[in-house]
C-alpha atoms as a PDB file:
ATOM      1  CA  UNK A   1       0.000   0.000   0.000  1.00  0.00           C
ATOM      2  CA  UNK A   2       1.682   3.214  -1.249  1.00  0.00           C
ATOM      3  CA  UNK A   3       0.794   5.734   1.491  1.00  0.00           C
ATOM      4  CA  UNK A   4       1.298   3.023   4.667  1.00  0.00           C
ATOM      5  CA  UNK A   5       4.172   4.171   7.072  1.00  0.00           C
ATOM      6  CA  UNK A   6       4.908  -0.189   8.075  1.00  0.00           C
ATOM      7  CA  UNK A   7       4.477  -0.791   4.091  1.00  0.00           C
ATOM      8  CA  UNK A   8       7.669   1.578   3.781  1.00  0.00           C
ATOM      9  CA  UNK A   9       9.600   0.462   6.485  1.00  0.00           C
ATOM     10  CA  UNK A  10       9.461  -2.558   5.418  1.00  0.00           C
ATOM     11  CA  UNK A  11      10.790  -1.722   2.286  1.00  0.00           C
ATOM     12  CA  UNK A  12      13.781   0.267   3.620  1.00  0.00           C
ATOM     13  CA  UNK A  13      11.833   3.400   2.385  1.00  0.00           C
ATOM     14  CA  UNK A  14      10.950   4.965   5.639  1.00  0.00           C
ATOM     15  CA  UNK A  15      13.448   5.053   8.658  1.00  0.00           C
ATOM     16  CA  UNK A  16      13.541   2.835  11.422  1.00  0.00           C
ATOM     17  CA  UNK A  17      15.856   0.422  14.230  1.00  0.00           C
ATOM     18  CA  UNK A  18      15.331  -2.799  12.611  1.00  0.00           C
ATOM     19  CA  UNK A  19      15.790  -5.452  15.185  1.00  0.00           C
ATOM     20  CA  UNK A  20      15.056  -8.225  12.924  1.00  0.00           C
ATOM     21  CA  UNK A  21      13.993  -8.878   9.197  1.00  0.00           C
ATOM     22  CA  UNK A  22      13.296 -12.251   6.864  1.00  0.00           C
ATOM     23  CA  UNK A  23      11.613 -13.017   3.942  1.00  0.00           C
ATOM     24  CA  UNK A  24       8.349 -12.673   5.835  1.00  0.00           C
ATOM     25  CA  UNK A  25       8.293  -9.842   9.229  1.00  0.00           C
ATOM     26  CA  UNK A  26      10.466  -7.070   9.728  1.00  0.00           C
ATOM     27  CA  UNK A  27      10.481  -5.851  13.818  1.00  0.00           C
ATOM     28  CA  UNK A  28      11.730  -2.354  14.870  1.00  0.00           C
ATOM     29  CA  UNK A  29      11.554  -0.434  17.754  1.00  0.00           C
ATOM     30  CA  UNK A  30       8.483   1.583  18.663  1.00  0.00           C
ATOM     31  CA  UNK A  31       9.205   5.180  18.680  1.00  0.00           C
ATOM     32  CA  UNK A  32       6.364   5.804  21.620  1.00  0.00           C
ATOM     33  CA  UNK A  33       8.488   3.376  23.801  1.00  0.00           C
ATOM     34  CA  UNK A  34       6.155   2.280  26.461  1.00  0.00           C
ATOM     35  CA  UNK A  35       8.721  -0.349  28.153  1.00  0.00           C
ATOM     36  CA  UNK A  36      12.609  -1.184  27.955  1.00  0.00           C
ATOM     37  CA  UNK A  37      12.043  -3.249  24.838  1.00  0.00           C
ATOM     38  CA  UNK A  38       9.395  -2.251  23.267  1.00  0.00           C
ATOM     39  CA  UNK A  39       9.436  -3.345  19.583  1.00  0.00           C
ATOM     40  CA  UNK A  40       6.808  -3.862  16.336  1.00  0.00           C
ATOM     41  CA  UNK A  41       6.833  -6.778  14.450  1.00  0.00           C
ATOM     42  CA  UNK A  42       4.665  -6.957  11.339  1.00  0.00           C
ATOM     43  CA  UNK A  43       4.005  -8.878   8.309  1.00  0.00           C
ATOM     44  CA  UNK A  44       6.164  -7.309   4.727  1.00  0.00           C
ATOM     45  CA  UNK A  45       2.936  -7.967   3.091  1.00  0.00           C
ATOM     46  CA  UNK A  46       0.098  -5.568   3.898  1.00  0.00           C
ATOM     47  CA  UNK A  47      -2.698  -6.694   5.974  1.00  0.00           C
ATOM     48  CA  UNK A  48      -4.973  -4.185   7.959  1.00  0.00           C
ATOM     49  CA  UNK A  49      -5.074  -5.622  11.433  1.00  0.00           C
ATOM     50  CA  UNK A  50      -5.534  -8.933  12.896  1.00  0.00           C
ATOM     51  CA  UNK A  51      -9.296  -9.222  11.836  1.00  0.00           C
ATOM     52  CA  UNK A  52      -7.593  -9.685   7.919  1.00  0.00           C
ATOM     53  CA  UNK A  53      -4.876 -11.815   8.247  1.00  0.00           C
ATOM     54  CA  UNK A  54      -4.930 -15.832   7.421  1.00  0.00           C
ATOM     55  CA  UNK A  55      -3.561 -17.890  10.485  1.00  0.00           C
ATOM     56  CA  UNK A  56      -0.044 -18.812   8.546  1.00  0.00           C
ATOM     57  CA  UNK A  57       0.248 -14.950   8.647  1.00  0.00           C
ATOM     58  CA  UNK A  58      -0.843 -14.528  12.181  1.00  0.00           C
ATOM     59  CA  UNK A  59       1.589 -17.066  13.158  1.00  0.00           C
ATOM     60  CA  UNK A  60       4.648 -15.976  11.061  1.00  0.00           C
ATOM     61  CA  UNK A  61       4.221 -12.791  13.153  1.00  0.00           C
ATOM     62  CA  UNK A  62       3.363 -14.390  16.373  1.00  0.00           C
ATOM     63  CA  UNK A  63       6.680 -16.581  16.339  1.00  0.00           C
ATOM     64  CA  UNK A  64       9.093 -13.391  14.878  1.00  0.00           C
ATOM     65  CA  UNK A  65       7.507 -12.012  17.908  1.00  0.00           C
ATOM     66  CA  UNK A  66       8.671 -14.412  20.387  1.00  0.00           C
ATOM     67  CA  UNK A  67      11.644 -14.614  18.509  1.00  0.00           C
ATOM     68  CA  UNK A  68      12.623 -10.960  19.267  1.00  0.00           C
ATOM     69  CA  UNK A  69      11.478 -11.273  22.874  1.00  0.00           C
ATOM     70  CA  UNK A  70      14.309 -14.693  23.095  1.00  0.00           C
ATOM     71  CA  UNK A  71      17.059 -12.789  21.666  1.00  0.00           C
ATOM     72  CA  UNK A  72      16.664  -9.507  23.492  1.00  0.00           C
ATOM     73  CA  UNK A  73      17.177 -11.843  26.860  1.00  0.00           C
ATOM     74  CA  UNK A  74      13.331 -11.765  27.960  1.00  0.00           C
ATOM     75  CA  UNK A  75      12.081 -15.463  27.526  1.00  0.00           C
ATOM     76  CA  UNK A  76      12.711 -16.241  31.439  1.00  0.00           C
ATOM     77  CA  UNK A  77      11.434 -13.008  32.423  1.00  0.00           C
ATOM     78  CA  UNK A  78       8.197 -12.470  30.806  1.00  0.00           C
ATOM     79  CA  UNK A  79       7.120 -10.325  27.779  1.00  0.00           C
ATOM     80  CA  UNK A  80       4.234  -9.146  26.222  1.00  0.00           C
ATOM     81  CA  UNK A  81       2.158  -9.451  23.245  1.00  0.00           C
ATOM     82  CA  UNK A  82      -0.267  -7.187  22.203  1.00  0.00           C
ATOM     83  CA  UNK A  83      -2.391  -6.467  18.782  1.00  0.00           C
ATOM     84  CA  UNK A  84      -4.878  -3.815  18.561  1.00  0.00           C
ATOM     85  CA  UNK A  85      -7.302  -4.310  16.034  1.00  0.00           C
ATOM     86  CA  UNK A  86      -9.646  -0.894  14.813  1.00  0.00           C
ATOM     87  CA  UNK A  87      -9.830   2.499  16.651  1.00  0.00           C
ATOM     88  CA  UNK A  88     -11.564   1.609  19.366  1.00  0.00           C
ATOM     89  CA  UNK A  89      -8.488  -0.896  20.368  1.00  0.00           C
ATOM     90  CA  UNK A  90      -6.503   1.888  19.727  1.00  0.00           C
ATOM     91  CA  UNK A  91      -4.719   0.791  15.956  1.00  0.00           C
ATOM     92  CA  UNK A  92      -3.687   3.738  15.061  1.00  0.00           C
ATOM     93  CA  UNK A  93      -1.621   2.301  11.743  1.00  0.00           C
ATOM     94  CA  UNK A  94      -3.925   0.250   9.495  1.00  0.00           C
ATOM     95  CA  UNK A  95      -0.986  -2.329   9.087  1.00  0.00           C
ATOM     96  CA  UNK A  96      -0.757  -5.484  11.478  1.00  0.00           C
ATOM     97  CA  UNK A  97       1.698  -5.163  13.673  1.00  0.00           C
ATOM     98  CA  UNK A  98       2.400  -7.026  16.919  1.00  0.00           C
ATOM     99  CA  UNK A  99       3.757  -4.860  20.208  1.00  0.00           C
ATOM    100  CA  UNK A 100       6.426  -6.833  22.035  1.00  0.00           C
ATOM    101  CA  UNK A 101       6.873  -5.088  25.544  1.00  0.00           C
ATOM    102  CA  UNK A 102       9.306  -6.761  28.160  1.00  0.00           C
ATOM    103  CA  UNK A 103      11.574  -5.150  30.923  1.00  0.00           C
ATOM    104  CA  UNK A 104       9.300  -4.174  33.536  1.00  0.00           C
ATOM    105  CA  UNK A 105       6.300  -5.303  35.051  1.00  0.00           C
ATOM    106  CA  UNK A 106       3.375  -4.784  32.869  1.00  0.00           C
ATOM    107  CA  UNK A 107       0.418  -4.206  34.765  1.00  0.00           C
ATOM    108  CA  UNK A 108      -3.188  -6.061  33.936  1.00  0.00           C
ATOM    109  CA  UNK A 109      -5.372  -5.194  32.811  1.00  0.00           C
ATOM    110  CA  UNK A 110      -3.747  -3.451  30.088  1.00  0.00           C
ATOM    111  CA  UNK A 111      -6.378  -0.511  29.437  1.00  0.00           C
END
């Protein structure tokens, strides 16, 4: 999509700290950090939100996900993962993108 802020990160045509890229996800750090690591993962293809995406792309994203939460040292600790899906969720990029949040304690419920 030509006018989508993810859509050009994930071709290199936006800036961003890439934390990890594949064939598939790219992940880079939020800019509104919200915890120590606190990182977006989403899909190179564009997809709206969650409520659009087939389950081999939900889990592609899922497991980069966990992937970045492993290597930045948070697997024992805890991490989160959190999708917002429409404006009332609070999506404020129509692009799917997973939050990965880890280095604090993260409160419930989330609101």
């Amino acid at each position: 999509m030509a006018d989508c802020i993810f859509c050009k990160i994930a071709a290199h045509e936006a800036p961003a700290t890439i934390v990890h890229e594949d064939e598939d996800v790219v992940a880079f750090e939020d800019l509104g950090h919200r915890a120590p690591l606190h990182v977006l993962v989403i899909p190179r293809r564009h997809v709206a939100s969650l409520a659009e995406a087939d389950a081999a792309t939900a889990g592609t994203v899922a497991a980069a996900a966990a992937r970045v939460a492993r290597e930045a040292g948070y697997a024992e600790r805890g991490y989160r993962v959190v999708t917002n899906v429409g404006p009332d969720a609070g999506q404020s990029v129509p692009h799917l993108h997973f939050h990965v949040l880890a280095g604090r304690p993260l409160g419930w419920p989330p609101g």
